[in-house]
Protein backbone atom coordinates (compact mmCIF):
# COMPACT_ATOMS: atom_id res chain seq x y z
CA UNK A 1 0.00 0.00 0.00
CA UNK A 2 1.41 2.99 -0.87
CA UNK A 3 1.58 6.01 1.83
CA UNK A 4 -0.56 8.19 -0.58
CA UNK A 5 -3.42 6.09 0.01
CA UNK A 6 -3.20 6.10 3.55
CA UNK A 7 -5.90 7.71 5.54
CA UNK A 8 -4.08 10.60 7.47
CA UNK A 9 -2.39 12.14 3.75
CA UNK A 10 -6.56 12.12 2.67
CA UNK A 11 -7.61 13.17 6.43
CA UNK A 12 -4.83 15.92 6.62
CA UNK A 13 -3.31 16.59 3.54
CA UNK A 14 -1.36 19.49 4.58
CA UNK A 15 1.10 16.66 5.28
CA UNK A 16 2.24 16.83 1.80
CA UNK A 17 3.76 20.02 2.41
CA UNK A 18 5.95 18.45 4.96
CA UNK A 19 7.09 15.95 2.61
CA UNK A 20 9.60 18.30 0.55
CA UNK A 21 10.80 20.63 4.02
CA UNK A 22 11.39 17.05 5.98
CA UNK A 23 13.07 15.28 2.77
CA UNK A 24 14.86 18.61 2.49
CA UNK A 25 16.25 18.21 5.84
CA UNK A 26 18.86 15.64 4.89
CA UNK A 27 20.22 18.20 2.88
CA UNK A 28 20.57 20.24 4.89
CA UNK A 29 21.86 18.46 7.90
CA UNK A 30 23.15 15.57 7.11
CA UNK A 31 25.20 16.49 4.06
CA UNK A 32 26.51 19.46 5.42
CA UNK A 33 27.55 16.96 8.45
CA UNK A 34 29.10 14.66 5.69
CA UNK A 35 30.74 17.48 4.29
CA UNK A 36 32.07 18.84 8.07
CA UNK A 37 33.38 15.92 8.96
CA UNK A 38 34.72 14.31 5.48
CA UNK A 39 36.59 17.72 5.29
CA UNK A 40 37.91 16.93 9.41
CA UNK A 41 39.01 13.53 8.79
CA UNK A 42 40.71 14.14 5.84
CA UNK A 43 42.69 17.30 7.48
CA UNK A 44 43.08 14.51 10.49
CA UNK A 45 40.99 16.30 13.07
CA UNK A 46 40.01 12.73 13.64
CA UNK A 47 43.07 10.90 14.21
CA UNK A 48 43.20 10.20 17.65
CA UNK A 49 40.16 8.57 19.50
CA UNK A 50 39.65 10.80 21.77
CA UNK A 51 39.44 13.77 19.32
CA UNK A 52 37.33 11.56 17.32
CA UNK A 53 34.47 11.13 20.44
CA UNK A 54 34.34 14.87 20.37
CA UNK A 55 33.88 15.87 17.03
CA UNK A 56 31.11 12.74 16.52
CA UNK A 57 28.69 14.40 19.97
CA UNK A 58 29.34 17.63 18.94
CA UNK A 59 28.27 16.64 15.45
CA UNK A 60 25.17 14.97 16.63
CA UNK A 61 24.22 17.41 18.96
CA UNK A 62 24.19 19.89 16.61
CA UNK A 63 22.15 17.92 14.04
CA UNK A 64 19.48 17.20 16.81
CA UNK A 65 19.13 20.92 17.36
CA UNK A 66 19.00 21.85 13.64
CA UNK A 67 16.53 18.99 13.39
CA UNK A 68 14.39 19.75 16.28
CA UNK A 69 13.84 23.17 15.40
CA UNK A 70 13.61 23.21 11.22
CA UNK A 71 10.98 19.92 11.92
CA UNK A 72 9.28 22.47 14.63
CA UNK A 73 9.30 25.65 11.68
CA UNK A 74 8.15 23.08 9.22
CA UNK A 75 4.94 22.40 10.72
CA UNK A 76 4.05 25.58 11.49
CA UNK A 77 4.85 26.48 7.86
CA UNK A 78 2.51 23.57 6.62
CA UNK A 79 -0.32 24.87 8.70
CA UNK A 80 0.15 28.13 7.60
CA UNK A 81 0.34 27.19 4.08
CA UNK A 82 -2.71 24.71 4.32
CA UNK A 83 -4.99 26.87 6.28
CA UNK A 84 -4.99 30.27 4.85
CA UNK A 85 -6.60 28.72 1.64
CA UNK A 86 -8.90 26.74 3.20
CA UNK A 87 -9.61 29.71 5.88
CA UNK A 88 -11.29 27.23 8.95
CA UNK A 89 -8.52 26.41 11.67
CA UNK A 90 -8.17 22.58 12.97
CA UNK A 91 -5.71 22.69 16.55
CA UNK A 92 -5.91 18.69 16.50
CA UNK A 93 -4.50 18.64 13.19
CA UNK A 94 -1.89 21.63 13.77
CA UNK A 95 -0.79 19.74 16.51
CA UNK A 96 -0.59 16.47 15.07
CA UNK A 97 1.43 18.23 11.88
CA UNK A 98 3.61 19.78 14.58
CA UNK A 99 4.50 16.22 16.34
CA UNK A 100 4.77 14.36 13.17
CA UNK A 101 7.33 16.71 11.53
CA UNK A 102 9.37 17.19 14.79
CA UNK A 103 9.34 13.27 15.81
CA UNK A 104 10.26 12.14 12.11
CA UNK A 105 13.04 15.05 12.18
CA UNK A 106 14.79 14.17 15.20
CA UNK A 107 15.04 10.40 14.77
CA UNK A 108 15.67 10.45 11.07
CA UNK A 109 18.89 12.72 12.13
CA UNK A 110 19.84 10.46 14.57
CA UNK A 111 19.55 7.52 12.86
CA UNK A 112 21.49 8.92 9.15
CA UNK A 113 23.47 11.05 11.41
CA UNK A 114 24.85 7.41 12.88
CA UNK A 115 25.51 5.89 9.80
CA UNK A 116 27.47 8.87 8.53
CA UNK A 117 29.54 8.71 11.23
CA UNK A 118 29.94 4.86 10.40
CA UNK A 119 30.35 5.16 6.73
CA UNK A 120 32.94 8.26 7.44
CA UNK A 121 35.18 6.46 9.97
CA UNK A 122 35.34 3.20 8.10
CA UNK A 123 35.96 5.17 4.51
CA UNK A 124 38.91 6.43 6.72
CA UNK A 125 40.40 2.71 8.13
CA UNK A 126 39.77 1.89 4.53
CA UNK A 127 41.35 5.02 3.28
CA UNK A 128 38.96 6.05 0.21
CA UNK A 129 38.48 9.35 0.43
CA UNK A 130 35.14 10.07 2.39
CA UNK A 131 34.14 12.70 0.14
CA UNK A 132 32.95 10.33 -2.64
CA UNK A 133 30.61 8.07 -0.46
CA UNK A 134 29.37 10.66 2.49
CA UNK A 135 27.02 12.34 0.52
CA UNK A 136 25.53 10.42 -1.72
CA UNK A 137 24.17 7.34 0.73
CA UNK A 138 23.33 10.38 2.86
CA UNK A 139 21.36 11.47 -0.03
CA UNK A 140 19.97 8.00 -1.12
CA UNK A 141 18.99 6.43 2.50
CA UNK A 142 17.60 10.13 3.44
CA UNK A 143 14.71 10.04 1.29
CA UNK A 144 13.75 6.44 2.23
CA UNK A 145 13.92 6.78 5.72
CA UNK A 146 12.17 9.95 6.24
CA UNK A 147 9.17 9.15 3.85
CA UNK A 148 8.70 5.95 5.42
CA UNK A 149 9.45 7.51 9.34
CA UNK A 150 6.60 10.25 8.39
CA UNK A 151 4.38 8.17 7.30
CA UNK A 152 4.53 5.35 10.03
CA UNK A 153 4.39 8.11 12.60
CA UNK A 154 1.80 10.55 11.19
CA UNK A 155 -0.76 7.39 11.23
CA UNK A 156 0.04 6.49 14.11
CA UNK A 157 -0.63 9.81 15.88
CA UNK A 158 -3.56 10.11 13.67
CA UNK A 159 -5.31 7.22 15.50
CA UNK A 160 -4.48 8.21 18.59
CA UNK A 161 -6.21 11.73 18.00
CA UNK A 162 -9.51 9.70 18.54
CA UNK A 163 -8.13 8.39 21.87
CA UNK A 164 -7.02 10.63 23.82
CA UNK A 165 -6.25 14.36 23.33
CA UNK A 166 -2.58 14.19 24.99
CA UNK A 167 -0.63 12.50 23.28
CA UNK A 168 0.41 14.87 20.68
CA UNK A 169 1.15 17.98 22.35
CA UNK A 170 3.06 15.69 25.09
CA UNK A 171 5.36 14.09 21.39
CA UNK A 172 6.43 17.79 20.88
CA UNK A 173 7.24 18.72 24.09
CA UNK A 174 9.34 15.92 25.12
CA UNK A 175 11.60 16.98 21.98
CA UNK A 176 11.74 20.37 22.31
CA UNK A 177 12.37 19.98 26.12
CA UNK A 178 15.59 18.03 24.91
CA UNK A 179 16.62 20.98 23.05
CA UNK A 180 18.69 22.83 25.55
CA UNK A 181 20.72 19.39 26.69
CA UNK A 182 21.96 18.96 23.21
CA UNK A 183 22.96 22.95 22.86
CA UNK A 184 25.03 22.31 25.89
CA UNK A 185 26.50 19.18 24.35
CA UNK A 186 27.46 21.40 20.86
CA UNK A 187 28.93 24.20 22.58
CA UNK A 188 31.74 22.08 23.87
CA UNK A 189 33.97 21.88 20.69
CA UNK A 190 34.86 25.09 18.60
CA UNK A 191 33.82 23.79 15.51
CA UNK A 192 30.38 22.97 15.95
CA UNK A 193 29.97 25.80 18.30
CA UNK A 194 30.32 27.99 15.45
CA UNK A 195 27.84 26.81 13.17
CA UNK A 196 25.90 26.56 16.20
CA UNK A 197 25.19 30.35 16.14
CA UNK A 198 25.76 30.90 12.41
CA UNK A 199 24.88 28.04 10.86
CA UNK A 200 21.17 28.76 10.68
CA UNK A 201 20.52 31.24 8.03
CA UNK A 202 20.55 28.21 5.10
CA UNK A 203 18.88 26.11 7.07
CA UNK A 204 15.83 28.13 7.80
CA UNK A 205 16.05 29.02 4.17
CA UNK A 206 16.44 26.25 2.61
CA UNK A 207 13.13 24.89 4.53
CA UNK A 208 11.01 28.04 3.40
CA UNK A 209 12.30 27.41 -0.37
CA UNK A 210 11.20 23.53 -0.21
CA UNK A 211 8.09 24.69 1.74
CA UNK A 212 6.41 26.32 -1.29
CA UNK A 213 7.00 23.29 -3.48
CA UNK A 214 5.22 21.68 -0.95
CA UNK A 215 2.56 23.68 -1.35
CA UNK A 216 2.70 23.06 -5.13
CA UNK A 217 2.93 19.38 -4.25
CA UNK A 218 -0.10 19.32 -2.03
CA UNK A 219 -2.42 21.38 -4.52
CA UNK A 220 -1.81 18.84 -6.75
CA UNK A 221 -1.71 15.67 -5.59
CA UNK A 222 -5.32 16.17 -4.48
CA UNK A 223 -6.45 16.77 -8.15
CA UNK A 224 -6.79 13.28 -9.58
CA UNK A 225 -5.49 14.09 -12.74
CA UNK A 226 -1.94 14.11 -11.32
CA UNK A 227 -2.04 11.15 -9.12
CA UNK A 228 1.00 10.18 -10.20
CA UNK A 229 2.67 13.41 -9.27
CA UNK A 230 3.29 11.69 -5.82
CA UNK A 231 5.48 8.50 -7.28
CA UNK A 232 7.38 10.64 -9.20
CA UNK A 233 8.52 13.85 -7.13
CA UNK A 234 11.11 12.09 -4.81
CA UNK A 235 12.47 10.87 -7.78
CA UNK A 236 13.64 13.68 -9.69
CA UNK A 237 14.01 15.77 -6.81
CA UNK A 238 16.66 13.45 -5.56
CA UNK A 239 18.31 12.99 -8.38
CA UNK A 240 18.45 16.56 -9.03
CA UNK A 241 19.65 17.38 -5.67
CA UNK A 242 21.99 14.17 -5.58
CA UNK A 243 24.20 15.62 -8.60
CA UNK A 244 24.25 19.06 -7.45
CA UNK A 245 25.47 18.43 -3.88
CA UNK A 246 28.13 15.78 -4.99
CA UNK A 247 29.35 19.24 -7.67
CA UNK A 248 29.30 21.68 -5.36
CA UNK A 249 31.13 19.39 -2.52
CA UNK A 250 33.53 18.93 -5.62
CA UNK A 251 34.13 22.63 -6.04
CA UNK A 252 34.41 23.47 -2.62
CA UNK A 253 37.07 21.20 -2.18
CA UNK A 254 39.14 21.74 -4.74
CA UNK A 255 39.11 25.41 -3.76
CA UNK A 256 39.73 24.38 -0.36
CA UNK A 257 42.27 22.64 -1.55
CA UNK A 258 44.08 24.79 -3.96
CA UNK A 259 42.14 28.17 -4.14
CA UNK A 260 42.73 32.16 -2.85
CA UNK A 261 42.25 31.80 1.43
CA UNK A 262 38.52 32.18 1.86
CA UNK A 263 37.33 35.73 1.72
CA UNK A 264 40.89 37.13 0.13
CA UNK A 265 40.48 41.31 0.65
CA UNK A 266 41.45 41.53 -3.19
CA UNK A 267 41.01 38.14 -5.11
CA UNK A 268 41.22 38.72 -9.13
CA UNK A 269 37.69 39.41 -9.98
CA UNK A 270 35.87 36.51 -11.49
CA UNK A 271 33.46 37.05 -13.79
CA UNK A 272 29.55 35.46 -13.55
CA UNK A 273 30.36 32.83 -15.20
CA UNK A 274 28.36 32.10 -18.52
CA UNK A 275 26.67 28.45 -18.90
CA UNK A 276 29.29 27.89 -21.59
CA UNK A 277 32.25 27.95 -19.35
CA UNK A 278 30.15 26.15 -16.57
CA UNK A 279 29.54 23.13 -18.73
CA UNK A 280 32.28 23.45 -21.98
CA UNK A 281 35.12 24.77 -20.28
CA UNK A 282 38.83 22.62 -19.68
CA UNK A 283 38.59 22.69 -15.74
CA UNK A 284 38.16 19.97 -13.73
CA UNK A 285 34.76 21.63 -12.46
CA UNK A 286 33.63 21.82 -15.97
CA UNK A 287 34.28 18.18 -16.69
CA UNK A 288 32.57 16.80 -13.36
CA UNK A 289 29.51 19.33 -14.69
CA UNK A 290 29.69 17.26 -18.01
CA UNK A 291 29.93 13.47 -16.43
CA UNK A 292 27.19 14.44 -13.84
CA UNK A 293 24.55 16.22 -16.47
CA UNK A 294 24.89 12.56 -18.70
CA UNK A 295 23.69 10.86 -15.72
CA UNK A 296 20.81 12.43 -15.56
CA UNK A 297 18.28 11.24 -18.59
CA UNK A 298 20.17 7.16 -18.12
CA UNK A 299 19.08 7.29 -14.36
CA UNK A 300 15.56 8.60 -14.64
CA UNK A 301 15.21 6.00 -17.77
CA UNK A 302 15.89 3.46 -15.18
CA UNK A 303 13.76 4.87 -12.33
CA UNK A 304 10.83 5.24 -14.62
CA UNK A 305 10.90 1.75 -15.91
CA UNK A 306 11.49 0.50 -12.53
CA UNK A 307 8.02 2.87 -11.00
CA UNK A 308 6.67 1.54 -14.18
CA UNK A 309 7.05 -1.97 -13.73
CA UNK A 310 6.30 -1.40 -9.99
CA UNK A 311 2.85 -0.10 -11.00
CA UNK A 312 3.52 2.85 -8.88
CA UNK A 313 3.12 5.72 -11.03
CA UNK A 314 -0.85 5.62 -12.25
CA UNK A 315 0.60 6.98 -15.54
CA UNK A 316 1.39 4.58 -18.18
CA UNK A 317 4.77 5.44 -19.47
CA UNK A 318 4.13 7.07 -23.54
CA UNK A 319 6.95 8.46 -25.21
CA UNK A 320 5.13 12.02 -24.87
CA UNK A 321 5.30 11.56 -20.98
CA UNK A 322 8.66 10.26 -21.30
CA UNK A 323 9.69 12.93 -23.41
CA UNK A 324 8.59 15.72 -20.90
CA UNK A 325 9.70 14.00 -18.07
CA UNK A 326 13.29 14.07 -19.27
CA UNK A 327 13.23 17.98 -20.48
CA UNK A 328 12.30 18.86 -16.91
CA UNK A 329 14.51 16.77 -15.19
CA UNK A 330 17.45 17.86 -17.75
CA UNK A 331 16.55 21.33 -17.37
CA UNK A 332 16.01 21.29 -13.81
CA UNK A 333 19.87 19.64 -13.20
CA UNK A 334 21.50 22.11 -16.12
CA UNK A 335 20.03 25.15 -14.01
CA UNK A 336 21.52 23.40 -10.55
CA UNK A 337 24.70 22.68 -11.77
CA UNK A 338 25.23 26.32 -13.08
CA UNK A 339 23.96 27.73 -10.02
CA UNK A 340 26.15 25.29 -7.84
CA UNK A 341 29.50 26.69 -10.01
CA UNK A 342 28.54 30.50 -9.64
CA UNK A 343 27.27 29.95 -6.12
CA UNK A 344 29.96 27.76 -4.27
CA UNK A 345 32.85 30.78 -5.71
CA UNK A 346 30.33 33.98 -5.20
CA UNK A 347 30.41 32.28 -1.13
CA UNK A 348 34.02 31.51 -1.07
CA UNK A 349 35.06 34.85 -2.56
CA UNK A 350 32.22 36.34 0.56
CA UNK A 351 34.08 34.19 3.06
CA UNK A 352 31.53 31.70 4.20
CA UNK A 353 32.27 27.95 4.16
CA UNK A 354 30.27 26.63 1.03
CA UNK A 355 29.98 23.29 2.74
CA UNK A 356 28.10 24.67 5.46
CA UNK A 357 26.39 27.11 2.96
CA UNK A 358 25.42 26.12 -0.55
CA UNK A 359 24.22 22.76 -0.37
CA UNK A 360 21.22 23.54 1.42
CA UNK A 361 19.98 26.24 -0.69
CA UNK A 362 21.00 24.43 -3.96
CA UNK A 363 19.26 20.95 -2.49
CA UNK A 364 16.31 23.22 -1.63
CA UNK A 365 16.51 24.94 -5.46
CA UNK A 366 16.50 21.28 -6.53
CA UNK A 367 12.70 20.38 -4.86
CA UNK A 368 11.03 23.61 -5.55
CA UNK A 369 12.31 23.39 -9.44
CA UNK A 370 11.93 19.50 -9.70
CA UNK A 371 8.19 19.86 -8.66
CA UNK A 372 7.32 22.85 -10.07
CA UNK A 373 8.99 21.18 -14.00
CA UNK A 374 6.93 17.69 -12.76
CA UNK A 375 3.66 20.02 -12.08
CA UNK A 376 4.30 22.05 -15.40
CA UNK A 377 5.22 18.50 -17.18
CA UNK A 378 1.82 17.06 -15.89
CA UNK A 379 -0.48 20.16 -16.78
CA UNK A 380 0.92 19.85 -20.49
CA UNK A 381 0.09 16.21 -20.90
CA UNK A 382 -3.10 16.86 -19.73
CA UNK A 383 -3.30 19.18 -22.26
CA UNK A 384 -1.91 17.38 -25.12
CA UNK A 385 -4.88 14.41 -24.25
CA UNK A 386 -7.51 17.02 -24.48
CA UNK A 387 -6.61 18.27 -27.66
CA UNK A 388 -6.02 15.06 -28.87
CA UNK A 389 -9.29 13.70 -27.88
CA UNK A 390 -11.22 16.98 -29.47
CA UNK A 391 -9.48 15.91 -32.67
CA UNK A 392 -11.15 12.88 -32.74
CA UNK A 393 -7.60 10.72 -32.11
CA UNK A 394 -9.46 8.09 -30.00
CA UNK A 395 -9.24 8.15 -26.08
CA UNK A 396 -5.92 8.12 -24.82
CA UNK A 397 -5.46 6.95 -21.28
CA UNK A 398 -2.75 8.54 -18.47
């Protein structure tokens, strides 16, 4: 059964607009925390055991916090969003929104930011370089743990709602209560402490940006001509923001490694660069930009067939779908990738960290184009059939 169907996304849709903030999160949090501590281990901040402890609790700490509080502004952002439309006010729902997102936030941190840790320290013993493998099974388990942690918990909280009237607003305030332990716990070590303060601007961001193609997402999922919106969303939203974060990790280190000092008073002024020197130029950059952009239409061939074959997507699979499927995805990761080259240098030449920095607001970039191209993509099909129909072509079916 897929978590479409299930009662609580018919009951309280609004959910859907959680699905792209919460989904979001793991770019935010746990990539940049593949990113912090792929760049530690490999300057050999994490040599000695005991340095190692610290940086891994600081790490999580921090994570929990992030998580705790974007899952908290997510909810409220999803009620907000729902609710104006609709103009009538449900508090059992807004609180049940609120404990979903906040729950499914904190232990889908925990639990990715556990197996980063693992996949970091054993990359390490096994000396690839954790750069490569961090963020992309960050990326890939992200989206399957969160989707299915939402849903489990969101029906389960649903059915308690006829039960008894606590046990929501008790969910969020055991985690937010836990807050302030896990501040103290990140304040410890200089590193984290720092992003601690600063590190929220992306973050809060990035959740806003991925909030609105929510919204997109939840006005039109509930129109059963795009029922197979749903299926297909987390797809090419992942992809999308899959490529983009492994580029811009790419860029950042190679200008960590052999660039101006962050924020140099007078680098040599670099132009905006122009999509041509983005994608055709002789850097390394430029080449990475090439390799990951032909990934993109071989990959979704294979997801598509595989939702396909799945029955998953309510849309059988013409070459006219097919067709616009591919331009947005194409167009969505050519527009990513060019942002990710101007961005990651327009930050390093500011003096932020572009780990910290650009990957959320890129992976954010990637949801709110990916389902905005999907929506677009659908809305022309559905055209297309109409037109085809009035011209007497026989009844097509999607």
């Amino acid at each position: 059964c897929k978590p479409t169907h299930w009662t609580v996304f018919t009951e309280v849709s609004e959910v859907f607009i959680l699905v792209p903030a919460l989904l979001g999160l793991k770019g935010n949090l746990e990539m940049t925390l593949a990113s912090r501590l792929s760049t530690a281990a490999n300057i050999g901040h994490m040599d000695t055991a005991k340095d190692m402890w610290k940086m891994i609790m600081g790490n999580l700490a921090l994570i929990q916090v992030q998580a705790t509080v974007v899952g908290f502004l997510a909810s409220i952002a999803a009620v907000i969003f729902g609710w104006i439309p609709e103009g009538h006010f449900r508090l059992g729902h807004a609180v049940l929104l609120c404990a979903s997102s906040v729950a499914t936030a904190f232990i889908a941190s925990l639990l990715l930011g556990l197996i980063m840790i693992g996949v970091i320290v054993a990359s390490r013993k096994v000396g690839i370089n954790p750069d490569n493998v961090a963020t992309p099974i960050a990326a890939s388990l992200g989206d399957l743990i969160t989707l299915s942690l939402l849903a489990g918990i969101s029906t389960g909280l649903y059915k308690e709602l006829d039960y008894n009237d606590y046990a929501n607003p008790l969910v969020c305030a055991v985690f937010v209560a836990m807050c302030p332990l896990w501040v103290l716990i990140a304040r410890r070590i200089p590193s984290t402490r720092e992003v601690l303060y600063s590190g929220w601007e992306p973050v809060i961001i990035a959740m806003a940006i991925s909030s609105v193609g929510g919204l997109i997402l939840d006005k039109t999922v509930t129109n059963p001509n795009f029922a197979g919106m749903a299926v297909f969303t987390p797809v090419i939203n992942g992809v999308g923001g899959n490529l983009v974060a492994v580029q811009a990790s790419r860029i950042s280190t190679y200008l960590h490694m052999n660039g101006l000092p962050m924020g140099d008073p007078n680098p040599t002024p670099r132009k905006c660069p122009t999509p041509c020197t983005s994608f055709f130029g002789s850097t390394v950059n430029s080449r990475s930009a090439r390799v990951l952009f032909l990934l993109v239409a071989p990959g979704h061939l294979v997801f598509l067939y595989t939702i396909n074959s799945l029955r998953g997507g309510h849309t059988t699979l013409t070459p006219i779908f097919i067709t616009f499927y591919l331009a947005a995805a194409l167009l969505q990761v050519m527009i990513l990738l060019y942002l990710a080259d101007w961005m990651v240098h327009w930050m390093w030449g500011r003096g932020m960290d572009p780990d910290n920095f650009s990957i959320p607001y890129l992976t954010a970039l990637g949801d709110l184009l990916g389902t905005g191209f999907l929506a677009l993509c659908f809305h022309m099909l559905l055209d297309t059939e109409i037109s085809h129909l009035r011209s007497g072509h026989g009844q097509t079916n999607t």
